[in-house]
N, C-alpha and C. Protein backbone atom coordinates (compact mmCIF):
# COMPACT_ATOMS: atom_id res chain seq x y z
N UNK A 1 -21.39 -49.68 70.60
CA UNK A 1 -21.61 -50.10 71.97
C UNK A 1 -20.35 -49.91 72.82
N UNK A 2 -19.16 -50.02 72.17
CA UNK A 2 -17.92 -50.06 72.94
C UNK A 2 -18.09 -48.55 73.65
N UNK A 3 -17.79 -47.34 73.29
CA UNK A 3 -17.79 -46.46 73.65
C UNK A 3 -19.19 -45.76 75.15
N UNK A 4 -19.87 -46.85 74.80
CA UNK A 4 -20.96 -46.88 76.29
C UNK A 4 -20.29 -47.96 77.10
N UNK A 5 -19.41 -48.39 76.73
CA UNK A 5 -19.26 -49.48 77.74
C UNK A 5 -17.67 -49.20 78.27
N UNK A 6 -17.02 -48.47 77.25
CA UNK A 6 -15.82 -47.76 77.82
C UNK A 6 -16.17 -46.59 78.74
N UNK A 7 -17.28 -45.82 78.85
CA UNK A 7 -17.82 -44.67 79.66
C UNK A 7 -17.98 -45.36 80.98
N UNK A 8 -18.99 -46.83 80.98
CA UNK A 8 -19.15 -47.10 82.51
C UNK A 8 -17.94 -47.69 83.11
N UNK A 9 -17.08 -47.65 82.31
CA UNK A 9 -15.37 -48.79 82.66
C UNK A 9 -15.08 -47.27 83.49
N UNK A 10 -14.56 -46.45 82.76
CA UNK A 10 -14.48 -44.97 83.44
C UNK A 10 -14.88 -44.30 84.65
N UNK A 11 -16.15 -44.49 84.46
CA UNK A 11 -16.70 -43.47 85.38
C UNK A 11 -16.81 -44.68 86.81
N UNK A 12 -16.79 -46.13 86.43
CA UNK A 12 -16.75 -47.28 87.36
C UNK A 12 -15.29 -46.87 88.06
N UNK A 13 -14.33 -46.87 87.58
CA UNK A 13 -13.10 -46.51 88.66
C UNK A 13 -12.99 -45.62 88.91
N UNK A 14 -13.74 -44.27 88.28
CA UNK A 14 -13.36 -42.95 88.94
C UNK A 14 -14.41 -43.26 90.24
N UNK A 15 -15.54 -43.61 90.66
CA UNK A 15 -16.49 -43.90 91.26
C UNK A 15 -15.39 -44.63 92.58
N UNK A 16 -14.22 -45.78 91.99
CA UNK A 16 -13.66 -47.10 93.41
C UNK A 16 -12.58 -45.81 93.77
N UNK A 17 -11.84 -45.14 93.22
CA UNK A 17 -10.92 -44.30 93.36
C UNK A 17 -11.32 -43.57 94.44
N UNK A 18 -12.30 -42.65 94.45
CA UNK A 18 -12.96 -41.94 95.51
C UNK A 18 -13.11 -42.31 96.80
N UNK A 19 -13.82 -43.90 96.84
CA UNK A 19 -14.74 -44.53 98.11
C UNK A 19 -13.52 -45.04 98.36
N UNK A 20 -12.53 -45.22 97.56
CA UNK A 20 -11.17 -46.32 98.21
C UNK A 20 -10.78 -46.39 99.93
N UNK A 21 -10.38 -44.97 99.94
CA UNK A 21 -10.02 -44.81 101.28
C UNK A 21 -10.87 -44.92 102.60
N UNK A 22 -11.98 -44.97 102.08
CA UNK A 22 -13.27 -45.04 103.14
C UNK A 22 -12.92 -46.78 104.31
N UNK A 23 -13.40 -46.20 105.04
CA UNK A 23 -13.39 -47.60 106.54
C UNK A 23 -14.94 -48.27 106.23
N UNK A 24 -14.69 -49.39 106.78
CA UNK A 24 -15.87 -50.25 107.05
C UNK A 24 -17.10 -49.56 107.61
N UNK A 25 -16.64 -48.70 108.88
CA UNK A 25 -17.86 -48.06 109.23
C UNK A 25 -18.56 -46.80 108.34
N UNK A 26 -17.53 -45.84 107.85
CA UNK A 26 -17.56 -45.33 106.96
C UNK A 26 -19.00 -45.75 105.33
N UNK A 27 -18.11 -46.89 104.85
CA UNK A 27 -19.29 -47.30 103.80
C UNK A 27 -20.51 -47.81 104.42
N UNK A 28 -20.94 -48.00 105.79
CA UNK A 28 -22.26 -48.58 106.19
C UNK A 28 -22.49 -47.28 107.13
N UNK A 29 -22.35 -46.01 107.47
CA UNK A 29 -23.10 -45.44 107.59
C UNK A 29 -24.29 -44.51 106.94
N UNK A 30 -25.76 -44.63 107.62
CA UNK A 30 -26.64 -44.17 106.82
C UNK A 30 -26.80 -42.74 107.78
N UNK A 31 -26.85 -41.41 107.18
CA UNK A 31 -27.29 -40.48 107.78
C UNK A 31 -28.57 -39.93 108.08
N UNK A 32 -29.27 -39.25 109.25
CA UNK A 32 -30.31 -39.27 109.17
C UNK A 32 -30.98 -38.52 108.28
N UNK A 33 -31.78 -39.01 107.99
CA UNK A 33 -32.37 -38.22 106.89
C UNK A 33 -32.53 -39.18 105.60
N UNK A 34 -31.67 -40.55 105.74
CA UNK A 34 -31.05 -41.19 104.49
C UNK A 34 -31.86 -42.31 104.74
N UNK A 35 -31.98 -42.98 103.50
CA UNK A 35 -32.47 -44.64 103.91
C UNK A 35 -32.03 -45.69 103.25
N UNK A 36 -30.40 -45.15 102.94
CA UNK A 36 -29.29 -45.87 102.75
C UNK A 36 -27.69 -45.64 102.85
N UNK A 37 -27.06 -46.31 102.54
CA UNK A 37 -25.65 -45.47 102.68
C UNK A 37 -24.72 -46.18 101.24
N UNK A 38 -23.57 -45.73 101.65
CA UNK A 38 -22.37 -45.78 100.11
C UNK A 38 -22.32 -47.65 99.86
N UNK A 39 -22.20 -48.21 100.26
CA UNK A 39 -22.09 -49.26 100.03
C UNK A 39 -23.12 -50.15 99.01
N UNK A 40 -24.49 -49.34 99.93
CA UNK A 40 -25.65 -49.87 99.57
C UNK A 40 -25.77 -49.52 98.33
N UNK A 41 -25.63 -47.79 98.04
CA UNK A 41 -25.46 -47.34 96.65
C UNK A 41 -24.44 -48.25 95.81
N UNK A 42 -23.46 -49.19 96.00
CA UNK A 42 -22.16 -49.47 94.99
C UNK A 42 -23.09 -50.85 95.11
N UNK A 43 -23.51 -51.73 95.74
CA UNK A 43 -24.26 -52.76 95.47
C UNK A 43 -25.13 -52.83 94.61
N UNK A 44 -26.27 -51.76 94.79
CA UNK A 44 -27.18 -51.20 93.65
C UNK A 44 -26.57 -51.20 92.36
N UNK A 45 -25.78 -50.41 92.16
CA UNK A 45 -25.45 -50.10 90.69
C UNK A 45 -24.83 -51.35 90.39
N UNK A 46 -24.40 -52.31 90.71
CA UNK A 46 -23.94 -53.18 90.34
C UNK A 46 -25.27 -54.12 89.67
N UNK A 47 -26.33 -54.06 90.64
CA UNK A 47 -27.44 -55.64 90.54
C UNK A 47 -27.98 -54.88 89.49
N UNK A 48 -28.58 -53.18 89.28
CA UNK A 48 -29.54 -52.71 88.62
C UNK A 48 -29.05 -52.45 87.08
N UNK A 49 -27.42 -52.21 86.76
CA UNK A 49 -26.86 -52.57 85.63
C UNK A 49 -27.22 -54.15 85.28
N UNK A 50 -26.97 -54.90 85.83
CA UNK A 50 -26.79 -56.48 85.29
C UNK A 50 -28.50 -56.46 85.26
N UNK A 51 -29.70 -56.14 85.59
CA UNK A 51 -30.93 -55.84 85.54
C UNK A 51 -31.22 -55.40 83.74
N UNK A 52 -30.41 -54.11 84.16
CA UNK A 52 -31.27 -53.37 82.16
C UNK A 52 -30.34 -54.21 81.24
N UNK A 53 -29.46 -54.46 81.76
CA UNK A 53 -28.61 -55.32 80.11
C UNK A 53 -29.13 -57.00 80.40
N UNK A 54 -29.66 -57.54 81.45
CA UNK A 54 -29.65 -58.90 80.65
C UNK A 54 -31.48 -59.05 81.77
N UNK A 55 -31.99 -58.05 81.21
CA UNK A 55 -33.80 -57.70 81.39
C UNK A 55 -34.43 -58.90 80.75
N UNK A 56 -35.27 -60.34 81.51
CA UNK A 56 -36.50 -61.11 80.71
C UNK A 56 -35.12 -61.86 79.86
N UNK A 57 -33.73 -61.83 80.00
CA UNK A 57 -33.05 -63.05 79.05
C UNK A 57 -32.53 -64.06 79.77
N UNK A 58 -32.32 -65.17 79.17
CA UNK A 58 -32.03 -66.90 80.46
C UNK A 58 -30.22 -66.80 80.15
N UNK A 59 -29.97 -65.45 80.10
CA UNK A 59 -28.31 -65.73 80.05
C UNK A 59 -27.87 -65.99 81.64
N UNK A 60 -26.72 -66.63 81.85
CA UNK A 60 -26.31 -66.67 83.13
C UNK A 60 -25.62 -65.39 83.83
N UNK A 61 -26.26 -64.89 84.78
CA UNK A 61 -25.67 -63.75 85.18
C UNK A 61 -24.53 -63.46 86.15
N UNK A 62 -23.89 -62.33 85.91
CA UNK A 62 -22.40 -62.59 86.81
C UNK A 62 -22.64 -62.17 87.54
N UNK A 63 -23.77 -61.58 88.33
CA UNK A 63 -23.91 -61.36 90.10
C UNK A 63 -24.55 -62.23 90.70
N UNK A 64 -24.14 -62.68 91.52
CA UNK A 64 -24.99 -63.31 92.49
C UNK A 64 -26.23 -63.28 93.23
N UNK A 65 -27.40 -64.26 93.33
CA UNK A 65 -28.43 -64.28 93.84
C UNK A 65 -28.63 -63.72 94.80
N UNK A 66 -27.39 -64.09 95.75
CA UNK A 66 -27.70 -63.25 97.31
C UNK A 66 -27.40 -61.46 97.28
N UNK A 67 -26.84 -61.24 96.17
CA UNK A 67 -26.29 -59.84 95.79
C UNK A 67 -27.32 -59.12 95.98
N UNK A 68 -28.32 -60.01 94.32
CA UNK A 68 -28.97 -59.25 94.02
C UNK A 68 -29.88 -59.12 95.09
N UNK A 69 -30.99 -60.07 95.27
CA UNK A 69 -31.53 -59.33 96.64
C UNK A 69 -31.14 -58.96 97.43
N UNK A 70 -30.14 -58.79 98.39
CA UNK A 70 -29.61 -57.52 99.12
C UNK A 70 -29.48 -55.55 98.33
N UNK A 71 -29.12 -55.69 97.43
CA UNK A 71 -28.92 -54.43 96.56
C UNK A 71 -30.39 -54.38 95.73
N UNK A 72 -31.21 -55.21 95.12
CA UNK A 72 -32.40 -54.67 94.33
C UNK A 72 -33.14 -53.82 94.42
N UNK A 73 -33.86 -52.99 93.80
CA UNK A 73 -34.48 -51.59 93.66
C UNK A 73 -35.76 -52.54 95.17
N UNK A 74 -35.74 -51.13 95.55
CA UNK A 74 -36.52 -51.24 96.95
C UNK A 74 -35.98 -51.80 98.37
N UNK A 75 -35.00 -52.17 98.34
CA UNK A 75 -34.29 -52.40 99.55
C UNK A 75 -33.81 -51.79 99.77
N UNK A 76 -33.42 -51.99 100.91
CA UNK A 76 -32.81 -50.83 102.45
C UNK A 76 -31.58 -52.16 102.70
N UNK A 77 -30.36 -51.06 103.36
CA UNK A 77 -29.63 -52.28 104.09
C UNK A 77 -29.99 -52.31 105.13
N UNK A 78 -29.82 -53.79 106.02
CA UNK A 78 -30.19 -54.57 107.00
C UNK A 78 -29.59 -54.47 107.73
N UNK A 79 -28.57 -54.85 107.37
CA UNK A 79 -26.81 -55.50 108.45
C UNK A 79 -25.73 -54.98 107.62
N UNK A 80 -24.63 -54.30 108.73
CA UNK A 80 -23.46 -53.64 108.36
C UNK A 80 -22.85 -54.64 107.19
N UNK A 81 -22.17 -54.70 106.04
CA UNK A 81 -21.76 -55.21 104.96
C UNK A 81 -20.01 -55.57 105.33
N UNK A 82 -19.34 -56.28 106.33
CA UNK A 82 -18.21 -56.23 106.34
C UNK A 82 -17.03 -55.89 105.27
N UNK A 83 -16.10 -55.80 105.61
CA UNK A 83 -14.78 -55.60 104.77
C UNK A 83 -14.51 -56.61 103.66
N UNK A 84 -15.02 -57.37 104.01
CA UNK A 84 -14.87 -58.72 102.68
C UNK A 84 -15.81 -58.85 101.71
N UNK A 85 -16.79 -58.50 102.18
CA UNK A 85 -18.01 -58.49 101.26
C UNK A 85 -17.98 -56.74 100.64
N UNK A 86 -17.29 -55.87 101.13
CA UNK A 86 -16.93 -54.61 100.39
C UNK A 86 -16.14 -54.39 99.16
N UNK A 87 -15.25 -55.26 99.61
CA UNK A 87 -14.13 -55.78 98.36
C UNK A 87 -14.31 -57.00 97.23
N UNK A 88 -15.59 -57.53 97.71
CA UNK A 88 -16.61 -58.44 96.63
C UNK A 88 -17.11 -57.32 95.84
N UNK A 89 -17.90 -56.58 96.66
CA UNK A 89 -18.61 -55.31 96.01
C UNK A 89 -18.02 -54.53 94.72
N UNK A 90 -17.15 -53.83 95.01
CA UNK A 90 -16.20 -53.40 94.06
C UNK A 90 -15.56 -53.80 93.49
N UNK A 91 -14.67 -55.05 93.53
CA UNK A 91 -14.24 -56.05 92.18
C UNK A 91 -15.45 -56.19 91.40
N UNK A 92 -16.51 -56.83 91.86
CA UNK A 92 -17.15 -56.80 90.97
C UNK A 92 -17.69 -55.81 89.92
N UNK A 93 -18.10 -54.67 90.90
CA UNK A 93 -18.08 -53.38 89.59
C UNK A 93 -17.07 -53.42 88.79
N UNK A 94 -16.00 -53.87 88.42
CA UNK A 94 -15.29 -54.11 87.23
C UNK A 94 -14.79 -55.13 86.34
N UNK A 95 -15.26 -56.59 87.04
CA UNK A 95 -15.57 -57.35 86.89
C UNK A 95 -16.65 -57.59 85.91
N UNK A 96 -17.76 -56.92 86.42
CA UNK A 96 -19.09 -56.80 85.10
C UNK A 96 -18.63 -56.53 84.12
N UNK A 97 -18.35 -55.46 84.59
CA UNK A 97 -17.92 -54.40 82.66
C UNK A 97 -16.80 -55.00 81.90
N UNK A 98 -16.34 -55.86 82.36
CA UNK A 98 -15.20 -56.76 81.80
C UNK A 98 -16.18 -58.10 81.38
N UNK A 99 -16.93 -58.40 81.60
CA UNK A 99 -17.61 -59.33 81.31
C UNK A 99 -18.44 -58.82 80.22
N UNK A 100 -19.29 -57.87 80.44
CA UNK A 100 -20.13 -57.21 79.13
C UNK A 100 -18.82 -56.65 77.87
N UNK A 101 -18.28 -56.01 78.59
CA UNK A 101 -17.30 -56.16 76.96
C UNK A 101 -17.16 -57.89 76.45
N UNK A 102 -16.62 -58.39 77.14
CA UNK A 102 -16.04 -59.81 76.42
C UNK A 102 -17.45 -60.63 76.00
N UNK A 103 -18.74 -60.03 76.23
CA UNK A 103 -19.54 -60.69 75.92
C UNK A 103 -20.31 -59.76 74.73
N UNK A 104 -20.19 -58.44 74.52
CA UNK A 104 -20.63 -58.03 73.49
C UNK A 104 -20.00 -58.58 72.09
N UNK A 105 -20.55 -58.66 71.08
CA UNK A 105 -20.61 -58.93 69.39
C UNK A 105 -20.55 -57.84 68.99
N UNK A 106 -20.67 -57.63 67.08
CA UNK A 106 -20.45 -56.59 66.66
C UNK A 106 -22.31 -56.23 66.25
N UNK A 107 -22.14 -54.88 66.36
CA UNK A 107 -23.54 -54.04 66.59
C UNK A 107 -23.69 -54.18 64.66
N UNK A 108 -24.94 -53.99 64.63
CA UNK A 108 -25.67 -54.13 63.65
C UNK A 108 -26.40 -52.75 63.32
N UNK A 109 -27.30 -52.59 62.00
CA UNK A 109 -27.34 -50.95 61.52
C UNK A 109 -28.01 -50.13 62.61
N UNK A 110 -28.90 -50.95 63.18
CA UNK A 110 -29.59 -50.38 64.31
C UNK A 110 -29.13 -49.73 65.65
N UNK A 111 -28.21 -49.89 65.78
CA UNK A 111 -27.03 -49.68 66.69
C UNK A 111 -27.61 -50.18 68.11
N UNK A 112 -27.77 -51.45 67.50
CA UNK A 112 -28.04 -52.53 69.07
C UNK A 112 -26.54 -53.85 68.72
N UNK A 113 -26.46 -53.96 70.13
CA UNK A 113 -25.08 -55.25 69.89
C UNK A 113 -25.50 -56.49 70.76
N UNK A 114 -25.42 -57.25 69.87
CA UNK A 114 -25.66 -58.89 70.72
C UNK A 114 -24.75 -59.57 71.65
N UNK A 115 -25.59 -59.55 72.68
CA UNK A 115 -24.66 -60.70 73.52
C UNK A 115 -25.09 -62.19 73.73
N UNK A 116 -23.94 -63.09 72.98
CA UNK A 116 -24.45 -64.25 73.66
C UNK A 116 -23.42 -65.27 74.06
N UNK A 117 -24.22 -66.15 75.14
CA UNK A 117 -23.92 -66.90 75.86
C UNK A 117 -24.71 -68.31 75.64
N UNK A 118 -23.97 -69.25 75.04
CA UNK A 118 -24.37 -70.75 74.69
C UNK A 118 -25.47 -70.49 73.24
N UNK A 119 -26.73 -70.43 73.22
CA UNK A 119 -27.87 -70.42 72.17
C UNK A 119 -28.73 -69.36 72.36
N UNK A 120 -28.65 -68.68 73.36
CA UNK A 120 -29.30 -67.31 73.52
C UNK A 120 -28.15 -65.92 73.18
N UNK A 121 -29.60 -65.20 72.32
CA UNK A 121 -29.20 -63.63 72.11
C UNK A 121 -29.82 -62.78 72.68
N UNK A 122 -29.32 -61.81 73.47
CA UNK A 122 -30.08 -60.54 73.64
C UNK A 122 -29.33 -59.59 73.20
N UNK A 123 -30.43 -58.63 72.57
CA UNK A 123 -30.39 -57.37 72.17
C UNK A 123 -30.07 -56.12 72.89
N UNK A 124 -29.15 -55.27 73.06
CA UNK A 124 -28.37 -54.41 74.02
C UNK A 124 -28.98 -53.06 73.18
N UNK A 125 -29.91 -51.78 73.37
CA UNK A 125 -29.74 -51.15 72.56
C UNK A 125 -28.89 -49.88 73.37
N UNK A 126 -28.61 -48.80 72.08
CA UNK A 126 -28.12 -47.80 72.98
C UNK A 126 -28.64 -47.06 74.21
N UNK A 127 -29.98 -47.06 73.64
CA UNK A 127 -30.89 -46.05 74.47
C UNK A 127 -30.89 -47.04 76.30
N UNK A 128 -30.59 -48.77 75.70
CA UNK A 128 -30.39 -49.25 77.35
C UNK A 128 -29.27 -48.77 77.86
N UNK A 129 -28.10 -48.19 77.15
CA UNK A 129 -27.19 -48.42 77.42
C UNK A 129 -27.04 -46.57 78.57
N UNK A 130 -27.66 -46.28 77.50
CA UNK A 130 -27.63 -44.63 77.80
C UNK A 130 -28.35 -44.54 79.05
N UNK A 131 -29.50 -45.01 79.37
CA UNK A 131 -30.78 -45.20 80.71
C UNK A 131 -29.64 -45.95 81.46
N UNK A 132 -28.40 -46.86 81.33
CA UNK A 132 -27.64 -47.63 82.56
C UNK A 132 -26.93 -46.35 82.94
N UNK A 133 -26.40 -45.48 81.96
CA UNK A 133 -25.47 -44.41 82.43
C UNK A 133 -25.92 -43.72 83.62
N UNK A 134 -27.22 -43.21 82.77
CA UNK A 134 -27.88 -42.14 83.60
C UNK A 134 -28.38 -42.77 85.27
N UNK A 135 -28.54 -43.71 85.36
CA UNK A 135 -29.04 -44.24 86.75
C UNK A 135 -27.85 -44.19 87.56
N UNK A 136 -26.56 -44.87 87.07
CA UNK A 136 -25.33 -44.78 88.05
C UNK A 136 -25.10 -43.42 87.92
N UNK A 137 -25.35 -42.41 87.06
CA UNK A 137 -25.05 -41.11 87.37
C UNK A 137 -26.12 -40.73 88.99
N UNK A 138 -27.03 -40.90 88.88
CA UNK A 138 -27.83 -40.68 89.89
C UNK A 138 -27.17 -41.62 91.20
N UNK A 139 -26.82 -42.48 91.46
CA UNK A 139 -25.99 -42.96 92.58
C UNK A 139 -24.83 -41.94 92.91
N UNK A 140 -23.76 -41.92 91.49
CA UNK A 140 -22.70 -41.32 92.21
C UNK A 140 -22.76 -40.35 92.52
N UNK A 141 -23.64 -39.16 92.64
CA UNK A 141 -24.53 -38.48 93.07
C UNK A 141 -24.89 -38.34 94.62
N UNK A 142 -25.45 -39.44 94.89
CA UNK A 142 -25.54 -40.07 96.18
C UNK A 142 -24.59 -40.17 97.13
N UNK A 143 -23.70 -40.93 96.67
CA UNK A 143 -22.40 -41.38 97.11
C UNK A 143 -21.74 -40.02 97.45
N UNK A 144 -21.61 -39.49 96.53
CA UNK A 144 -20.93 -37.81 97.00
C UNK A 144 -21.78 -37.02 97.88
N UNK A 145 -22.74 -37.39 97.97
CA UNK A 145 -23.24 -36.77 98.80
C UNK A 145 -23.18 -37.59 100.74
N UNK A 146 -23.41 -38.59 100.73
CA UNK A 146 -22.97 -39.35 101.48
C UNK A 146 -21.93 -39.04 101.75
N UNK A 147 -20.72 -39.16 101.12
CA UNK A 147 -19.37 -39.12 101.60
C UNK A 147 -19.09 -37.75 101.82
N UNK A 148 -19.72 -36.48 101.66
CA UNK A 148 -19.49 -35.19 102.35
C UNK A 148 -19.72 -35.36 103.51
N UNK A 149 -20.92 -36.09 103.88
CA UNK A 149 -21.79 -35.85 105.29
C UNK A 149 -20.91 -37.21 106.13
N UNK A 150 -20.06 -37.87 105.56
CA UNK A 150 -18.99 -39.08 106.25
C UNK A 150 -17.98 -37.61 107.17
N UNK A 151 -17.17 -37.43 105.79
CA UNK A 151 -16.67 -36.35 105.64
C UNK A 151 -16.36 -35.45 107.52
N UNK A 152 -17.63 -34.87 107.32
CA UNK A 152 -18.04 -34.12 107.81
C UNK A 152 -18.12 -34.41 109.40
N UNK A 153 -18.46 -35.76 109.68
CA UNK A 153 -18.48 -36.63 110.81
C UNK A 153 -17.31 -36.92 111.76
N UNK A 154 -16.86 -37.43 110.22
CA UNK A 154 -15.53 -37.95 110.69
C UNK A 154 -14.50 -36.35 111.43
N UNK A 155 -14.51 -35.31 110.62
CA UNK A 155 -14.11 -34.01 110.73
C UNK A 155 -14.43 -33.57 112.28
N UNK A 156 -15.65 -33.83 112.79
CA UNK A 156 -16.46 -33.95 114.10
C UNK A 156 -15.69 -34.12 114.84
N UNK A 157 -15.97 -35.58 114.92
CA UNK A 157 -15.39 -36.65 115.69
C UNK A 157 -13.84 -35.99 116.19
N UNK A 158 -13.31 -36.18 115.14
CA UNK A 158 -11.94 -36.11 114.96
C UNK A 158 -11.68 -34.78 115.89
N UNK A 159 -12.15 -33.73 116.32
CA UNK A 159 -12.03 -32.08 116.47
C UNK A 159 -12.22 -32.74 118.21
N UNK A 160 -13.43 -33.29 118.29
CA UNK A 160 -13.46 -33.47 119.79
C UNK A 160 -12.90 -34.42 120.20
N UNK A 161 -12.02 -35.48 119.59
CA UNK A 161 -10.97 -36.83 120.35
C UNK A 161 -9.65 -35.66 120.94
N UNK A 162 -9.47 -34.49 119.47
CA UNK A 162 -8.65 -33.54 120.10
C UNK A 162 -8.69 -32.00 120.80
N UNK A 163 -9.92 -32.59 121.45
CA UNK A 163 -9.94 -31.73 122.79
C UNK A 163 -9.83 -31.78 124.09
């Protein structure tokens, strides 16, 4: 399990590294055509990971209620996401994965690993682990694509302030 969970530690900061430099307006713009933007994507992957690893179990979860419904599969954002709640956003993407390590056990022949918290176990298998990869692969995806068309705006903008 470590080695799926060292991949999303990875590809989780190569993911904050990128968006780092981005502005407030920046992560809440949606382009047309879009029916979301970067932020919304880094919220998502946050609620829909903590979703497949602790799926139907009464463990206590490390995102927040109001998170999750704002980011859950089928929502749109509403209202611009300020600067403070951006930097909630992204601590927490590493925050989790620091939590699922310190909460994984040692894997068994099946190559599923238990996590528990107080008297409950759930079962982590690879194949969840592999389906979490592949979905944030499909965001950061997004995100790069988003942030070309920021990119690109900003590049705009910028050409006609200096004309």
């Amino acid at each position: 399990m470590l080695p799926y969970l060292n991949k999303l530690e990875e590809d989780r900061k190569l993911l904050l590294q990128v968006t780092e430099s981005l502005t407030e307006e920046q992560y809440n713009f949606i382009p047309e055509g879009f029916s979301n933007n970067i932020i919304w994507n880094l919220g998502h992957i946050l609620v829909v990971s903590e979703n497949i690893l602790f799926k139907d179990s009464a463990f206590q979860r490390p995102v927040q209620e109001v998170i999750r419904q704002q980011f859950q599969r089928g929502s749109r954002p509403e209202t611009n996401i300020d600067d403070d709640e951006i930097f909630l956003i992204r601590y927490a993407l590493m925050q989790t994965v620091r939590f699922y390590k310190k909460a994984a056990g040692i894997g068994d022949q099946n190559g599923e690993t238990k996590i528990q918290q107080g008297n409950f176990v759930q079962m982590i298998s690879g194949e969840r682990m592999e389906f979490l990869l592949f979905h944030e692969k499909i965001h950061y995806y997004r995100i790069g694509k988003l942030m070309e068309m920021v990119k690109e705006i900003s590049s705009a903008t910028q050409n006609l302030n200096n004309q």
